[in-house]
C-alpha atoms as a PDB file:
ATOM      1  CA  UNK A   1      21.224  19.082  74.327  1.00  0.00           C
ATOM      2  CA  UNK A   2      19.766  16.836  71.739  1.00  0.00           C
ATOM      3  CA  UNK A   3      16.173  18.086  70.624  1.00  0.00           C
ATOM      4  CA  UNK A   4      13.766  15.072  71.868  1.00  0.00           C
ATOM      5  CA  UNK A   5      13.792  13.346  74.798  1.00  0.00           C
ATOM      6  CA  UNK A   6      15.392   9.702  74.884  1.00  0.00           C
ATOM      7  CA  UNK A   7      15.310   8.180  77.997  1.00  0.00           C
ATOM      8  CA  UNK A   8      17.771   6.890  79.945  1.00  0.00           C
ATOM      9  CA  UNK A   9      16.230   3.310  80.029  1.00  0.00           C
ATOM     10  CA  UNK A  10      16.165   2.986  75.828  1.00  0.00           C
ATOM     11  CA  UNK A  11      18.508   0.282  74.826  1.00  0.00           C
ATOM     12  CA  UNK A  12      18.895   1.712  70.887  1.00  0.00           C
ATOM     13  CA  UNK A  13      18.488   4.847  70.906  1.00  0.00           C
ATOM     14  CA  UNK A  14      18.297   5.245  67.030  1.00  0.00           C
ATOM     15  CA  UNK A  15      15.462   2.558  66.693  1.00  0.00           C
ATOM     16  CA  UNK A  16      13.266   5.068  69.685  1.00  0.00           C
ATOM     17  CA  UNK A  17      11.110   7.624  68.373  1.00  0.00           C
ATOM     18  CA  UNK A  18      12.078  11.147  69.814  1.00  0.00           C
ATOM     19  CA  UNK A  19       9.791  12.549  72.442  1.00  0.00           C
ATOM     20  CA  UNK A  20       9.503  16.142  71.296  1.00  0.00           C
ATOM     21  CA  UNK A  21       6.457  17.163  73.205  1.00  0.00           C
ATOM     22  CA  UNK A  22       5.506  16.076  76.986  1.00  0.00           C
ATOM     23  CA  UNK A  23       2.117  16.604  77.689  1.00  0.00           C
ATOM     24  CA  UNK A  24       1.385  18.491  81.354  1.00  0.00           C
ATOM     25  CA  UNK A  25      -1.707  15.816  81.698  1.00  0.00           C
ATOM     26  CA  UNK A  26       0.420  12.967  81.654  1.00  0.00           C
ATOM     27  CA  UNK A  27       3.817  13.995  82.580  1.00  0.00           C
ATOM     28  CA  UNK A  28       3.779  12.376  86.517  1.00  0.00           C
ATOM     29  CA  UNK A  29       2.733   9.233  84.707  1.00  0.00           C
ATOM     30  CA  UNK A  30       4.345   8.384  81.838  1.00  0.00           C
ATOM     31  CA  UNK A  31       7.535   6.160  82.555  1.00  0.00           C
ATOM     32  CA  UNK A  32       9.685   8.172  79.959  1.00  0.00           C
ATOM     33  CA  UNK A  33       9.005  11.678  81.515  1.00  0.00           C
ATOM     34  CA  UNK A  34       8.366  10.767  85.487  1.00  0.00           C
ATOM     35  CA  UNK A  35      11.751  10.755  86.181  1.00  0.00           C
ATOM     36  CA  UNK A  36      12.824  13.429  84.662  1.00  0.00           C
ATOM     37  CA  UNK A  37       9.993  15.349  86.004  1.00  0.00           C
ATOM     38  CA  UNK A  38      10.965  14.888  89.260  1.00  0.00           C
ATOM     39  CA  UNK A  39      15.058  15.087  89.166  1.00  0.00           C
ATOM     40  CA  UNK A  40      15.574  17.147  85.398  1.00  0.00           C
ATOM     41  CA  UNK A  41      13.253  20.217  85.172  1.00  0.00           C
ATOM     42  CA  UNK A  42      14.760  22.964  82.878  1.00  0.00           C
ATOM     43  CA  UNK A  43      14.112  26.075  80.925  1.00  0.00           C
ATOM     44  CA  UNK A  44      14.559  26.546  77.405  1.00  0.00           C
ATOM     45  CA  UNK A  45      14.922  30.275  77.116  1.00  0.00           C
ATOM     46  CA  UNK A  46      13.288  31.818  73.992  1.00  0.00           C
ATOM     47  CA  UNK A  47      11.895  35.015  72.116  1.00  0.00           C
ATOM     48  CA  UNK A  48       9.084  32.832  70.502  1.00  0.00           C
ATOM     49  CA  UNK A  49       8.049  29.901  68.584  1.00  0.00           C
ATOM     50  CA  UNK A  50       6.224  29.178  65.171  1.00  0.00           C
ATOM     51  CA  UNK A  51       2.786  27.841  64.581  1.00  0.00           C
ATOM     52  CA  UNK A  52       1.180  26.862  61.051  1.00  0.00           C
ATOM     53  CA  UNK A  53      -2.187  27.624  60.345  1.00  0.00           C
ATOM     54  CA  UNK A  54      -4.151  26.445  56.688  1.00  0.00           C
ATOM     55  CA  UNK A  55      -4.939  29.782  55.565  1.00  0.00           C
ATOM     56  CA  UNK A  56      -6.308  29.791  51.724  1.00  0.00           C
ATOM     57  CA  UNK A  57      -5.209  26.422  50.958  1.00  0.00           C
ATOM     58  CA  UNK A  58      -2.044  26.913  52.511  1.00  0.00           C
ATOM     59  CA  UNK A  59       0.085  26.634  55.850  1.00  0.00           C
ATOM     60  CA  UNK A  60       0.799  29.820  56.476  1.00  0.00           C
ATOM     61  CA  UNK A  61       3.978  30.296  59.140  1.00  0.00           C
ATOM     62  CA  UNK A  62       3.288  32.595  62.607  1.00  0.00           C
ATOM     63  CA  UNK A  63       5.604  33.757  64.547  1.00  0.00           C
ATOM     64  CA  UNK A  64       4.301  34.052  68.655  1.00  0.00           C
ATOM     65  CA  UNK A  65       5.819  36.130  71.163  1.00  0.00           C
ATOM     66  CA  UNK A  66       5.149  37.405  74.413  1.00  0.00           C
ATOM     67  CA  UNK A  67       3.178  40.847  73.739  1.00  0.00           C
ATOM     68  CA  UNK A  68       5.186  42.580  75.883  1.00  0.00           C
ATOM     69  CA  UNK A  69       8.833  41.376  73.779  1.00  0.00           C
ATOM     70  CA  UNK A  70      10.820  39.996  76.810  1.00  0.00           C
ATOM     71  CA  UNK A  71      11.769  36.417  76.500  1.00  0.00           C
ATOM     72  CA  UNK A  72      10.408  33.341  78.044  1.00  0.00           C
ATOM     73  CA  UNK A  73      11.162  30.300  79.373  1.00  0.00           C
ATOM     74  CA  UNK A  74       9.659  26.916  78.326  1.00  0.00           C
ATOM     75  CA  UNK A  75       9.299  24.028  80.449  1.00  0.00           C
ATOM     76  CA  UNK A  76      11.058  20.909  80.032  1.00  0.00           C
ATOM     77  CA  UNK A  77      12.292  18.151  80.731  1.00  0.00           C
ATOM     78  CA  UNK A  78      16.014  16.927  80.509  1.00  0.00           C
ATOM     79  CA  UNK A  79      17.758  12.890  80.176  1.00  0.00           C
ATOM     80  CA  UNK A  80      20.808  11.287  79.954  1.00  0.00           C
ATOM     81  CA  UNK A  81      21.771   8.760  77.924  1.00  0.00           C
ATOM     82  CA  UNK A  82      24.451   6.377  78.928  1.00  0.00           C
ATOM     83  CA  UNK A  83      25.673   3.500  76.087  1.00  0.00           C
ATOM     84  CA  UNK A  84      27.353   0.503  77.249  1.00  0.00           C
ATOM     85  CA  UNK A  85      30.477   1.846  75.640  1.00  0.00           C
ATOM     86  CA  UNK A  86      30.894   5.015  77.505  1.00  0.00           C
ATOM     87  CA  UNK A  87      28.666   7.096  74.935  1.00  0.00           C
ATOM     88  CA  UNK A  88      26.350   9.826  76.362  1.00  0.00           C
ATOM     89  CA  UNK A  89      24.230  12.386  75.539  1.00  0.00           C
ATOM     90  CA  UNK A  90      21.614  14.825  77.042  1.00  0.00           C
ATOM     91  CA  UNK A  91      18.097  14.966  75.278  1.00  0.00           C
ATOM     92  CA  UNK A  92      15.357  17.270  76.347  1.00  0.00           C
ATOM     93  CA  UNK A  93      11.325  17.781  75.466  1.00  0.00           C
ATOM     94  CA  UNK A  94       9.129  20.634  75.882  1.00  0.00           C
ATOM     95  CA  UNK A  95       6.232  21.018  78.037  1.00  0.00           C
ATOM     96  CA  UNK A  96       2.615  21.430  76.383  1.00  0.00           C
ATOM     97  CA  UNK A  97      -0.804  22.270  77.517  1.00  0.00           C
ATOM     98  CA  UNK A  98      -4.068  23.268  76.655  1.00  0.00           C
ATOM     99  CA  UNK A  99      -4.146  26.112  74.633  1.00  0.00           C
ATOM    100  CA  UNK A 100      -5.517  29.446  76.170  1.00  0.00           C
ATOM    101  CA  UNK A 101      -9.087  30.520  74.623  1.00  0.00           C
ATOM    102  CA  UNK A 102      -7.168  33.121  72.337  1.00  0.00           C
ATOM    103  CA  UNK A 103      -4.220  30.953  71.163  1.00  0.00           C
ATOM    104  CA  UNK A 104      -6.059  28.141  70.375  1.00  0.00           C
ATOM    105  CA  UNK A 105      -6.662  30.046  67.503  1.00  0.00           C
ATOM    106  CA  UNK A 106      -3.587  28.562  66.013  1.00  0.00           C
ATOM    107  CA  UNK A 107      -3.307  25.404  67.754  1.00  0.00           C
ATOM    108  CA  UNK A 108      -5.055  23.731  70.378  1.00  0.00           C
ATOM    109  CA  UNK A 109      -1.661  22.903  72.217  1.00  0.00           C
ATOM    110  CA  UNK A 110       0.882  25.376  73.318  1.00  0.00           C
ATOM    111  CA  UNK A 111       4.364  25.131  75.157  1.00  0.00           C
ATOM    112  CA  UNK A 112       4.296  25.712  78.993  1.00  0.00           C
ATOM    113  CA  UNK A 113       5.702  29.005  79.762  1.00  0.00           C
ATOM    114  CA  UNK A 114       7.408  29.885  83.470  1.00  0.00           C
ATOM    115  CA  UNK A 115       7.281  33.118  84.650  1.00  0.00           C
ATOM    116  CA  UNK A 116      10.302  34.579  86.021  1.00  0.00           C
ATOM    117  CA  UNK A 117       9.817  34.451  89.350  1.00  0.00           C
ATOM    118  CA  UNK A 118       9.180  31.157  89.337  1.00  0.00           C
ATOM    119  CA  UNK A 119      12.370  30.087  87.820  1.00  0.00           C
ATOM    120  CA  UNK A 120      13.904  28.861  91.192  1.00  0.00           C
ATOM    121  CA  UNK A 121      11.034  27.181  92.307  1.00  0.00           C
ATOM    122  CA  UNK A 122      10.856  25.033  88.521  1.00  0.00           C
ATOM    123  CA  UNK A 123      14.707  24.044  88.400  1.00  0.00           C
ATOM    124  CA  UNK A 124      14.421  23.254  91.863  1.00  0.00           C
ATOM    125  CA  UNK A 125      14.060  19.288  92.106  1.00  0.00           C
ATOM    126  CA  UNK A 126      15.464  18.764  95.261  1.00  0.00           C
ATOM    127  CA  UNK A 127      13.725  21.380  97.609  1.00  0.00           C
ATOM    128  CA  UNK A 128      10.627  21.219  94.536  1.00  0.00           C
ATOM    129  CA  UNK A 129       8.888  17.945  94.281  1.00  0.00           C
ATOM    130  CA  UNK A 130       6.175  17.447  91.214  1.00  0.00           C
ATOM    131  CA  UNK A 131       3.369  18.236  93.361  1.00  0.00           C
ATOM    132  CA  UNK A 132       4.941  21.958  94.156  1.00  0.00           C
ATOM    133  CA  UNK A 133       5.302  22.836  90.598  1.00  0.00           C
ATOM    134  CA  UNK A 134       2.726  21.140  89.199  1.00  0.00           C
ATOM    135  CA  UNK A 135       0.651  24.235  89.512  1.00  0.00           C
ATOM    136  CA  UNK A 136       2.842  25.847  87.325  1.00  0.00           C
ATOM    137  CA  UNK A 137       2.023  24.059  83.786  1.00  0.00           C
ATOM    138  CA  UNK A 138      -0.812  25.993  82.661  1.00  0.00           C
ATOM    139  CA  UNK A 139      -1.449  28.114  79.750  1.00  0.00           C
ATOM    140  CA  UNK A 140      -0.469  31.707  79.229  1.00  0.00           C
ATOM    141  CA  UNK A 141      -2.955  34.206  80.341  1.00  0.00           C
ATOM    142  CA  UNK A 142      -5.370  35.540  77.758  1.00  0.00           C
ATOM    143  CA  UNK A 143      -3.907  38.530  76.068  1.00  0.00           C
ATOM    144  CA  UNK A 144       0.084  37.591  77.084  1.00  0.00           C
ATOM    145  CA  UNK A 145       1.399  36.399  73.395  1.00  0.00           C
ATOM    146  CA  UNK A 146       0.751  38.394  70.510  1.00  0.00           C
ATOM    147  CA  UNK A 147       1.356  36.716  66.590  1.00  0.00           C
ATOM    148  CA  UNK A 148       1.387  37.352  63.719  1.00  0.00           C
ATOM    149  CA  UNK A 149       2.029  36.057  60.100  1.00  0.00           C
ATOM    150  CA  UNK A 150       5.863  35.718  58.838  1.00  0.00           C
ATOM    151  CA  UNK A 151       7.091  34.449  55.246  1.00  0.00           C
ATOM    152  CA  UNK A 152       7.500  30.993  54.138  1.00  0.00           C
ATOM    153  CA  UNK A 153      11.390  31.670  54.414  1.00  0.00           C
ATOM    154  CA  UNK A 154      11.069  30.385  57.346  1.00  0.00           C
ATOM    155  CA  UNK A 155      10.232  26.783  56.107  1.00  0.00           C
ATOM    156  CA  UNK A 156      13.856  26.778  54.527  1.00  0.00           C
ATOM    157  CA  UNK A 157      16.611  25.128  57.381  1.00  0.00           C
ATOM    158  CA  UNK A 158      19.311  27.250  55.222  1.00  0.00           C
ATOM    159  CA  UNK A 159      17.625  30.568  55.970  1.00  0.00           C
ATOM    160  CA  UNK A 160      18.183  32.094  59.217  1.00  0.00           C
ATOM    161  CA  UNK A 161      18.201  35.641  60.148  1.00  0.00           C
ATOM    162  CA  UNK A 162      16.391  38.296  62.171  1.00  0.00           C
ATOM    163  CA  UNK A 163      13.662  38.531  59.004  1.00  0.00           C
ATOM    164  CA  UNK A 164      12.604  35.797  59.722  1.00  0.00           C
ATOM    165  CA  UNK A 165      10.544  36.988  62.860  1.00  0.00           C
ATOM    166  CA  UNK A 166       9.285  40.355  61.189  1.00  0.00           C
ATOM    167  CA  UNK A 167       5.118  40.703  59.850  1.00  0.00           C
ATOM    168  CA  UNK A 168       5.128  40.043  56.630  1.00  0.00           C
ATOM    169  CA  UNK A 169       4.389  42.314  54.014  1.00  0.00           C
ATOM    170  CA  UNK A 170       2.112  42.898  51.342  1.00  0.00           C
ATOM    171  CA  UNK A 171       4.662  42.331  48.555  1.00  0.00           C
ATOM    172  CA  UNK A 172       6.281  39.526  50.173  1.00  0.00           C
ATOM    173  CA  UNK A 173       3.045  38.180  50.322  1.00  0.00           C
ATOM    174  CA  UNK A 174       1.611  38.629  46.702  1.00  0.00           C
ATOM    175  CA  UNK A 175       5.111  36.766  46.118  1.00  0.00           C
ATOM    176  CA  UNK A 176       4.999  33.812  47.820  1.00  0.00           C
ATOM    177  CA  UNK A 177       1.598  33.374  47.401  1.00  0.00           C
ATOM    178  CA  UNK A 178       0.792  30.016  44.836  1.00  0.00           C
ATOM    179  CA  UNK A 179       1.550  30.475  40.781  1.00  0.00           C
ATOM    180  CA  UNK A 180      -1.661  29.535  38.864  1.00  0.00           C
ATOM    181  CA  UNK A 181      -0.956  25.871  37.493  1.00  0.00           C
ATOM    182  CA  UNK A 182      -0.803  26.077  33.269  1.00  0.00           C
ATOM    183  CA  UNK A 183      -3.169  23.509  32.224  1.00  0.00           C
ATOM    184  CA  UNK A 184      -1.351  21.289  29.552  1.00  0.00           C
ATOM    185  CA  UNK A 185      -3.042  21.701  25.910  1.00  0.00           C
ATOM    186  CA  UNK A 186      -4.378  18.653  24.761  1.00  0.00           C
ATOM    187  CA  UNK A 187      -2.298  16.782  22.160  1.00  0.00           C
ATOM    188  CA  UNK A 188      -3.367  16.585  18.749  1.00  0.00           C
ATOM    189  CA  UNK A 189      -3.434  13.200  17.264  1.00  0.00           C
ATOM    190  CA  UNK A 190      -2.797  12.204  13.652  1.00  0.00           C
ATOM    191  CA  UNK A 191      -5.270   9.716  11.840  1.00  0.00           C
ATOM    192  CA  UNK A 192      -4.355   6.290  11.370  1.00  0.00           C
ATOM    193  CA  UNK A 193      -3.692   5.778   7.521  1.00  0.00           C
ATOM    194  CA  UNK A 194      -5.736   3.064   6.486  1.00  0.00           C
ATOM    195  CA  UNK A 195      -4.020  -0.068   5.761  1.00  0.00           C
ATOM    196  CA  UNK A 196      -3.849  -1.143   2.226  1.00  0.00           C
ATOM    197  CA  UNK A 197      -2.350  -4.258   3.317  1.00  0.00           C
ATOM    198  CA  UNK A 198       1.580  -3.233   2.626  1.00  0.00           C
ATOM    199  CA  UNK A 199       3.787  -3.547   5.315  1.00  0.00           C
ATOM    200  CA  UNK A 200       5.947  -0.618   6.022  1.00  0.00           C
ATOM    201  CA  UNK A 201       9.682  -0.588   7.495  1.00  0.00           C
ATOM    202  CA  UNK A 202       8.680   3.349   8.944  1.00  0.00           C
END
């Protein structure tokens, strides 16, 4: 699926700003996520996500997980897109919330995450209507995801591998971290000659 929601009532989809995010508040409402809420739930299955944070002047990357290391689902929300020349494609948004009193350390707005066991009852829209699973877009419990700080690598598309979820070190650290700026010297200027009222070619 295409990352951001387009739904399936756009006319050009390249002139409609991708909806990355749904918000749990406003998801029954909003005409490009009520449908989909009620026919399209689905689960984006994940180890974690990032989060920056201004730390020193800088973002610094995090990388959050559950605490206990098994994966999670995120809700979301799933359309189809159907051109007037036979093109399609599936887009999909994730779920967000209110932050949990210890996450909102990072940001005040975290993905919805479905427990296991209530899988079924989330990809469910025909024996599931909104009001049954409304319930379940809320916050993590206090204490469920752990963090913590990962290197800037990860702000680099090209890079991807299994460092990039590992605590970063104190080396990698110093390394990244900013190089001083050299202040340029100033420039010293030569006198004027004064004229003595002789043109000169140089």
């Amino acid at each position: 699926m295409r990352w951001g929601l387009v739904p399936s009532w756009v006319k050009e989809p390249k002139k409609f700003t991708l909806l990355i995010n749904a918000r749990s508040e406003t998801v029954r409402d909003k005409p490009a996520f009520k449908n989909a809420m009620k026919r399209r739930r689905v689960l984006v299955p994940s180890d974690g996500y990032y989060e920056w944070q201004d730390k020193d002047g800088r973002k610094r990357p995090f990388f959050i997980h559950r605490r206990d290391g098994q994966p999670t689902g995120f809700a979301a929300l799933a359309e189809t897109w159907m051109g007037p020349n036979g093109e399609e494609f599936d887009s999909v948004a994730i779920v967000t919330t209110q932050a949990s009193p210890d996450l909102a350390e990072l940001h005040h707005r975290v993905p919805v995450t479905i427990a296991p066991d209530d899988f079924e009852r989330w990809l469910d829209g025909r024996a599931n209507d909104v009001e049954d699973v409304m319930p379940l877009l809320r916050a993590p419990r206090v204490g469920e995801f752990a963090w913590h700080e990962v290197s800037t690598r990860v702000n680099r598309v090209a890079n991807d591998d299994e460092q990039l979820v590992l605590p970063i070190s104190e080396e990698q650290r110093a390394a990244e971290a900013p190089k001083p700026v050299k202040k340029a010297a100033p420039r010293k200027t030569t006198p004027e000659p004064e004229d003595e009222g002789q043109g000169s070619l140089f």
